[in-house]
C-alpha atoms as a PDB file:
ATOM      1  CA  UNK A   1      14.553  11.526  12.575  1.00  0.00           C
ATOM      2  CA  UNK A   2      10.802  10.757  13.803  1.00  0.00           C
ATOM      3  CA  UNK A   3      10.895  13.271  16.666  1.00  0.00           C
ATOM      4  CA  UNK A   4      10.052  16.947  17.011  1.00  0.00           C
ATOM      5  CA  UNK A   5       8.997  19.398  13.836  1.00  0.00           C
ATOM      6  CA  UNK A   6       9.014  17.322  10.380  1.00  0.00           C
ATOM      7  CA  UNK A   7       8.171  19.832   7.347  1.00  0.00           C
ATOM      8  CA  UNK A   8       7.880  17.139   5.594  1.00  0.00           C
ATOM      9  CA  UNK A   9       5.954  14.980   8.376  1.00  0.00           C
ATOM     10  CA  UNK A  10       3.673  18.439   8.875  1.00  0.00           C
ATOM     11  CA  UNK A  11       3.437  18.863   4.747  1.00  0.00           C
ATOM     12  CA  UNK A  12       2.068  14.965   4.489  1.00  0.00           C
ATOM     13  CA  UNK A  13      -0.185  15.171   7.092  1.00  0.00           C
ATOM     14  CA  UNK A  14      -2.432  18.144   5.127  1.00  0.00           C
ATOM     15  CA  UNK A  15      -1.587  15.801   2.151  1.00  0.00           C
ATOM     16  CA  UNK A  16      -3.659  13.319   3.991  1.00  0.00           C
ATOM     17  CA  UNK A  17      -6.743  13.396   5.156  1.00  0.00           C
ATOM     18  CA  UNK A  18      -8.949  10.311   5.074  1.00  0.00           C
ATOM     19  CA  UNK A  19     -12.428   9.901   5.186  1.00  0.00           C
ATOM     20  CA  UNK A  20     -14.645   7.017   6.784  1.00  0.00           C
ATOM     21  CA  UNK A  21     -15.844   4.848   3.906  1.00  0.00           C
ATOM     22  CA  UNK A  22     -19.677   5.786   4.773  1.00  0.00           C
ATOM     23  CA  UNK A  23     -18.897   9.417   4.005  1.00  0.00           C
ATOM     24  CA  UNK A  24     -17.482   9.302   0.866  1.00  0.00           C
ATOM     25  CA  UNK A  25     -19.502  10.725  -1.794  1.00  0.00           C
ATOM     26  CA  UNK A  26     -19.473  10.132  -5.246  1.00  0.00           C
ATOM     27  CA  UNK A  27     -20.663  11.700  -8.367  1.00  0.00           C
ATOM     28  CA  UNK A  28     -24.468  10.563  -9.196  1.00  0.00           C
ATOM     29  CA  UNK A  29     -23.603   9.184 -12.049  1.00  0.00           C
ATOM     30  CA  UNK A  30     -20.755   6.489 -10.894  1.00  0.00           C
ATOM     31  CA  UNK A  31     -21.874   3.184  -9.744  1.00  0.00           C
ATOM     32  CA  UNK A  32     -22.257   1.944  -5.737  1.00  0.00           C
ATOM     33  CA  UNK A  33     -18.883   0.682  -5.237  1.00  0.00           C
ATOM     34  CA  UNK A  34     -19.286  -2.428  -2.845  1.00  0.00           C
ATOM     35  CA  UNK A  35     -16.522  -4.635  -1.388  1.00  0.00           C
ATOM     36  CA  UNK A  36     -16.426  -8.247   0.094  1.00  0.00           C
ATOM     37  CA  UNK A  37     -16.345  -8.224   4.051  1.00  0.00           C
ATOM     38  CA  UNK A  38     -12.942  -9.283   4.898  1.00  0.00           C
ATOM     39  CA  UNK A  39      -9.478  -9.873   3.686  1.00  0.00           C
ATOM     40  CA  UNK A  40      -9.272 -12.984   1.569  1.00  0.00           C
ATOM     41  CA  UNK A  41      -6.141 -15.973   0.614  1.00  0.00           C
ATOM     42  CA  UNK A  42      -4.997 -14.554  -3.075  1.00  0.00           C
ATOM     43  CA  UNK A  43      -5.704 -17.486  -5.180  1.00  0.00           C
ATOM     44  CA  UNK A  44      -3.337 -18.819  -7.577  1.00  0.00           C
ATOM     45  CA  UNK A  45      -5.752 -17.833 -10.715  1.00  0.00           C
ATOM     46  CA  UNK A  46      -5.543 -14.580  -9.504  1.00  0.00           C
ATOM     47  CA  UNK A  47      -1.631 -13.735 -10.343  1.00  0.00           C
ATOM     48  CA  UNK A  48      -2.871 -12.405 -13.237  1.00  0.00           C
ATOM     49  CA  UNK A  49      -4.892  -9.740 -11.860  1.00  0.00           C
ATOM     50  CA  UNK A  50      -2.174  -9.228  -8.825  1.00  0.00           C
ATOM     51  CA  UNK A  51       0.198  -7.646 -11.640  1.00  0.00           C
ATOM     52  CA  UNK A  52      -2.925  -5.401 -13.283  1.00  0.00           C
ATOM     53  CA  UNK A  53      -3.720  -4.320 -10.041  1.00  0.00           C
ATOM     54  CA  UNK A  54       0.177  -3.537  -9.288  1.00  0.00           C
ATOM     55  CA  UNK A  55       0.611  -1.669 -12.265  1.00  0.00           C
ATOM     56  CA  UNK A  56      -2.287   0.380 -12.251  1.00  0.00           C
ATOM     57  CA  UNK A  57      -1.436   1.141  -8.593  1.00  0.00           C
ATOM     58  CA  UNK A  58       2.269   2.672  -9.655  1.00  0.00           C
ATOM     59  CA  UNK A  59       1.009   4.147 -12.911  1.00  0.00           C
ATOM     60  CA  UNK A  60      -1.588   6.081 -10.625  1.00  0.00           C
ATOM     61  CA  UNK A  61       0.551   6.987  -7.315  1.00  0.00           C
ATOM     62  CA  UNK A  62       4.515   6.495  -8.512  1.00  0.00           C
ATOM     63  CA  UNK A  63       4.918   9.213 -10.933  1.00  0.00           C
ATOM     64  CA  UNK A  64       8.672   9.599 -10.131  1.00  0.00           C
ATOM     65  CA  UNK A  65       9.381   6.531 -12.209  1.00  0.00           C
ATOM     66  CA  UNK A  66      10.184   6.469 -15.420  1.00  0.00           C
ATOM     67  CA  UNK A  67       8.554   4.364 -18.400  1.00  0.00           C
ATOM     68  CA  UNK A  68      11.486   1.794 -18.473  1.00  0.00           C
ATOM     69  CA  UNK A  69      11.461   1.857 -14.793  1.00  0.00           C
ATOM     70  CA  UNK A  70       7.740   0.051 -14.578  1.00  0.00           C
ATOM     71  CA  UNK A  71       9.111  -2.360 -17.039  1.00  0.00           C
ATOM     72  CA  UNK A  72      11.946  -2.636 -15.552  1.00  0.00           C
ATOM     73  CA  UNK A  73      10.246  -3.893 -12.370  1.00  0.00           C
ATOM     74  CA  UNK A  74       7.332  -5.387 -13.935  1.00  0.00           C
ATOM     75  CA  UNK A  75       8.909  -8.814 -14.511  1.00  0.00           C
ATOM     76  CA  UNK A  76      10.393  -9.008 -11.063  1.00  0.00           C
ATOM     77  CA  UNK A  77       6.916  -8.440  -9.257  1.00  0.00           C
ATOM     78  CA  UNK A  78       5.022 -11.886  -9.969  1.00  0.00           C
ATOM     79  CA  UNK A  79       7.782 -14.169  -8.644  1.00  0.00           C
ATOM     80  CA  UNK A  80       8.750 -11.927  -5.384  1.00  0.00           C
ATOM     81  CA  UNK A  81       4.504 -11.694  -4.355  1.00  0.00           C
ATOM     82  CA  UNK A  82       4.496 -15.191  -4.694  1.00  0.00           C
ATOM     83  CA  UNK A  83       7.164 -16.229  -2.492  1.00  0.00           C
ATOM     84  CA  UNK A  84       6.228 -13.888   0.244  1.00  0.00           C
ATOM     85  CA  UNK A  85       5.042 -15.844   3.227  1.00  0.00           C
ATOM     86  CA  UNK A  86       1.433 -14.324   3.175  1.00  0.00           C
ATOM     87  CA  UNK A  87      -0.251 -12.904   0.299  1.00  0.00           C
ATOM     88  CA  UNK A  88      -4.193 -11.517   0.967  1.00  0.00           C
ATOM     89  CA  UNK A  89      -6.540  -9.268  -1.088  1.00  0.00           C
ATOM     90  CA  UNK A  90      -9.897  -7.029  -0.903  1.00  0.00           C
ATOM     91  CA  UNK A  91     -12.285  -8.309  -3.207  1.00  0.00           C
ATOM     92  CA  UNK A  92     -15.313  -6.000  -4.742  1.00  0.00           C
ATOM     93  CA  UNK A  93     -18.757  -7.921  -4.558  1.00  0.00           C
ATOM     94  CA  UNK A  94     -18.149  -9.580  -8.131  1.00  0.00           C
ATOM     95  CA  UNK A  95     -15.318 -11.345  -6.309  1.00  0.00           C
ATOM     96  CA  UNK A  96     -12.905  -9.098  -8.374  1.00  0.00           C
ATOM     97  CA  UNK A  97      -9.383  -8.794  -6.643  1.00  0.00           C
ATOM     98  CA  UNK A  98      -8.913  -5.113  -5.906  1.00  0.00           C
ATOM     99  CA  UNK A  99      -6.255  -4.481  -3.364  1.00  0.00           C
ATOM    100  CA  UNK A 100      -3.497  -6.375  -1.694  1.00  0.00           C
ATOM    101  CA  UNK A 101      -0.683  -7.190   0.638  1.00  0.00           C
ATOM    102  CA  UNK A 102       2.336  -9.400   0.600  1.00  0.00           C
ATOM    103  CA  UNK A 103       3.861  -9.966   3.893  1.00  0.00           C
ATOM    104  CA  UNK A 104       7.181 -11.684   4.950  1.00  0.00           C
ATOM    105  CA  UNK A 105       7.483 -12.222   8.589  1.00  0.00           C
ATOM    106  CA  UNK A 106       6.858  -8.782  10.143  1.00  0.00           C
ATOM    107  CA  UNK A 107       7.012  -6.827   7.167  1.00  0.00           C
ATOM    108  CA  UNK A 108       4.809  -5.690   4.692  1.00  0.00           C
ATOM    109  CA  UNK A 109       6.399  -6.047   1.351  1.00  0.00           C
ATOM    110  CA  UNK A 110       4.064  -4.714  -0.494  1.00  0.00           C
ATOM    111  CA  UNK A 111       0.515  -3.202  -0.344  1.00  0.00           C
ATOM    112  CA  UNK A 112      -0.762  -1.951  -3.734  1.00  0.00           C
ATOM    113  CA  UNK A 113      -4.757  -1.162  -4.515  1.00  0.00           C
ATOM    114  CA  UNK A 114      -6.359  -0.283  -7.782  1.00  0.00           C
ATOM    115  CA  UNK A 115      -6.504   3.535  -8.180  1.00  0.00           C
ATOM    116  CA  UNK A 116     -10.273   2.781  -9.422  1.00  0.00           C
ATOM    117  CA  UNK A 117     -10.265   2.080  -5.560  1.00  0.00           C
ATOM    118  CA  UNK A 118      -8.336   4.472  -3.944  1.00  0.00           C
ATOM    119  CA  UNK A 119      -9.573   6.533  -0.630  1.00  0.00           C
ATOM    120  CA  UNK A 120     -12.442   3.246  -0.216  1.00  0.00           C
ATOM    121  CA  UNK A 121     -10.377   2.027   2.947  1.00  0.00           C
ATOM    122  CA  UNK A 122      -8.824  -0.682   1.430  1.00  0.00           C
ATOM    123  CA  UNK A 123      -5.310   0.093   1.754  1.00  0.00           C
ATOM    124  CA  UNK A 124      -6.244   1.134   5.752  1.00  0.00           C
ATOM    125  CA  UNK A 125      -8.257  -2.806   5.781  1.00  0.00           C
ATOM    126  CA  UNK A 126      -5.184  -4.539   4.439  1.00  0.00           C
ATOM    127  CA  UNK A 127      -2.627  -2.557   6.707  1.00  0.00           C
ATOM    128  CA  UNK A 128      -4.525  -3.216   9.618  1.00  0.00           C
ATOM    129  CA  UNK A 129      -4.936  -6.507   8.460  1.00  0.00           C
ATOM    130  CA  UNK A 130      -1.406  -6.482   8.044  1.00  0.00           C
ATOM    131  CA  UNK A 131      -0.263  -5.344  11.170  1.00  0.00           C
ATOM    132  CA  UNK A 132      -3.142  -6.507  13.875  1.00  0.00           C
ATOM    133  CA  UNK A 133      -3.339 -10.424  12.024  1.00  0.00           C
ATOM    134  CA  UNK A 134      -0.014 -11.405  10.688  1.00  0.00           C
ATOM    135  CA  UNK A 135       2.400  -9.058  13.112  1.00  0.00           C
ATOM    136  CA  UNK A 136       3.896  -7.078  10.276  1.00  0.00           C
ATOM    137  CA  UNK A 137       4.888  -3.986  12.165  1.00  0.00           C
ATOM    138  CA  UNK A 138       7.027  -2.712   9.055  1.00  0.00           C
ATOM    139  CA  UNK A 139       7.438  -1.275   5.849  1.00  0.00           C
ATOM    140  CA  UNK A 140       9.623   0.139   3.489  1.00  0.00           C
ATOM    141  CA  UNK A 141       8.388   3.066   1.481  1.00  0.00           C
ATOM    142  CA  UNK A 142       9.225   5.185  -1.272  1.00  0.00           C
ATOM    143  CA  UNK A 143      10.590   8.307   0.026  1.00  0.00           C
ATOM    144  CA  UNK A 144       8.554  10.001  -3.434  1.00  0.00           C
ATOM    145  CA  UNK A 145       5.449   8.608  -2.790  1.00  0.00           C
ATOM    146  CA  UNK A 146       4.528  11.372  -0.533  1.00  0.00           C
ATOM    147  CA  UNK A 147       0.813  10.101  -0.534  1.00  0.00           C
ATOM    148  CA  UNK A 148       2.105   6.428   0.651  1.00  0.00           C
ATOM    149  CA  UNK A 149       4.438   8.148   3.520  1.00  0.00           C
ATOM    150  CA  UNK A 150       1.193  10.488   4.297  1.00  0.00           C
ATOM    151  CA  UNK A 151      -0.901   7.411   4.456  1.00  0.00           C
ATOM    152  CA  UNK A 152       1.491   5.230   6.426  1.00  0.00           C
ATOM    153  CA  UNK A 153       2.174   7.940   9.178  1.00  0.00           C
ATOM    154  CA  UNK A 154      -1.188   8.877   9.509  1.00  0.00           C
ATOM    155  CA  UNK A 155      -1.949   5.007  10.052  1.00  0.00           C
ATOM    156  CA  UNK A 156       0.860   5.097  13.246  1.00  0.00           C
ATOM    157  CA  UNK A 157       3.977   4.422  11.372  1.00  0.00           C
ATOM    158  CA  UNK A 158       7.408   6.393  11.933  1.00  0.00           C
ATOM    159  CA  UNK A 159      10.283   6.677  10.008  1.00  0.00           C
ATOM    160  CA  UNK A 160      13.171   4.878  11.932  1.00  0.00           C
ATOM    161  CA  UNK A 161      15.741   5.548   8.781  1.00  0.00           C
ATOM    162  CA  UNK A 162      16.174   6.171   5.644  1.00  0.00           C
ATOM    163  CA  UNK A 163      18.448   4.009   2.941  1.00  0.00           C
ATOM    164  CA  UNK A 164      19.760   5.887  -0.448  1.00  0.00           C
ATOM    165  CA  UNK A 165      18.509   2.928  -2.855  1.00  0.00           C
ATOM    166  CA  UNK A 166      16.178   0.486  -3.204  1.00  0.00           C
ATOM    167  CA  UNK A 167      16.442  -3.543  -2.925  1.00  0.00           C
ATOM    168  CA  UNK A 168      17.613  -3.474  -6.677  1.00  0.00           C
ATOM    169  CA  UNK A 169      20.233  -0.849  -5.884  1.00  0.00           C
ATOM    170  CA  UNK A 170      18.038   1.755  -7.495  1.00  0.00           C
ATOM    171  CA  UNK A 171      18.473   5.603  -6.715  1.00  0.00           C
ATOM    172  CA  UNK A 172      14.843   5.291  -5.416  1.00  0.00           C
ATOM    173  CA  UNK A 173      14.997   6.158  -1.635  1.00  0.00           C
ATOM    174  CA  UNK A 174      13.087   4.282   0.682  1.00  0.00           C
ATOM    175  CA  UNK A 175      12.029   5.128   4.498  1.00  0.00           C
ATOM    176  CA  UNK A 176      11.840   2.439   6.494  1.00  0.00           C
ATOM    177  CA  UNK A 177       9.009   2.744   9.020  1.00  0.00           C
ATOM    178  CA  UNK A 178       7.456   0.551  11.989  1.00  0.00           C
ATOM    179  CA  UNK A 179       3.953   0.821  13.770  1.00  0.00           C
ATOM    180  CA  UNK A 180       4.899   1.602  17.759  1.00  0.00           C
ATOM    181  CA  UNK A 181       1.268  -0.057  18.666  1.00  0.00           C
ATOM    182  CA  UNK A 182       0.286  -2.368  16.299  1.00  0.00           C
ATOM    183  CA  UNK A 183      -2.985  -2.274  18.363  1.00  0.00           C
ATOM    184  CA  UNK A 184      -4.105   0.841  18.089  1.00  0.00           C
ATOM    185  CA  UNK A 185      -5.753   2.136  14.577  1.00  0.00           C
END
């Protein structure tokens, strides 16, 4: 499935095209958007803003689910991020949570950044972070979030199959990827 001609590999990949932090221009009138160096322990007090952050992430890049879907999912989130083995964040310079990843073993369960945020190299830190850090070489993602897959692939991942449903048993298909060399970004 990951070798030779992919329209949908070749369709992502002029989805996606990323640009350094440094070049990224914004409109005069927005304010300097600074982040913390690093990746950061999520702090218990900051559960809270883990689920704004989540939602505002699927509201902004999941448009294939439905309404009752979100809420559907919404109560489940809290509980699974906080049993994953490893949860970390991207903090702005107020301290402000504004990006993270759950991992369990070597996979990332989840990676979700605040679409206020999006295309500031977050998602790229926390992958990276992810991958290089913790050894989580995999990830499941939604076969509809064609921006995710773009981003993902253009990070290293492949697609090594493909499942119908999701964990729940929803008809959401995901595309289950791995980094080949974890090392090289």
């Amino acid at each position: 499935m990951c070798s030779g001609f992919s329209p949908l590999r070749d369709s992502l990949d002029r989805y996606w095209i990323e640009q350094p932090v440094s070049t990224m221009e914004e409109p005069s009138n927005s304010p300097k958007r600074v982040l913390q160096d690093g990746v950061h322990t999520v702090r218990a007090e900051e559960h809270d803003r883990l689920l704004e952050v989540w939602e505002a992430s699927v509201r902004a890049t999941h448009q294939f689910l439905s309404e009752s879907d979100i809420q559907f999912f919404k109560p489940l989130v809290l509980p699974e991020l906080i049993g994953l083995d490893r949860l970390s964040c991207v903090r702005d310079e107020q301290g402000s949570l504004v990006g993270f990843v759950g991992i369990a073993g070597n996979r990332m369960e989840a990676l979700f950044v605040h679409p206020d945020w999006h295309r500031a190299g977050i998602g790229r830190r926390l992958a990276r972070y992810a991958a290089v850090e913790a050894g989580a070489d995999l990830v499941d993602v939604n076969e509809q979030n064609h921006a995710a897959v773009a981003f993902y692939q253009h990070l290293g991942f492949q697609v090594e199959a493909r499942s119908e449903t999701d964990s729940t048993g929803k008809r959401f298909p995901l595309l289950h990827m791995r980094k080949l060399d974890p090392k090289v970004w």
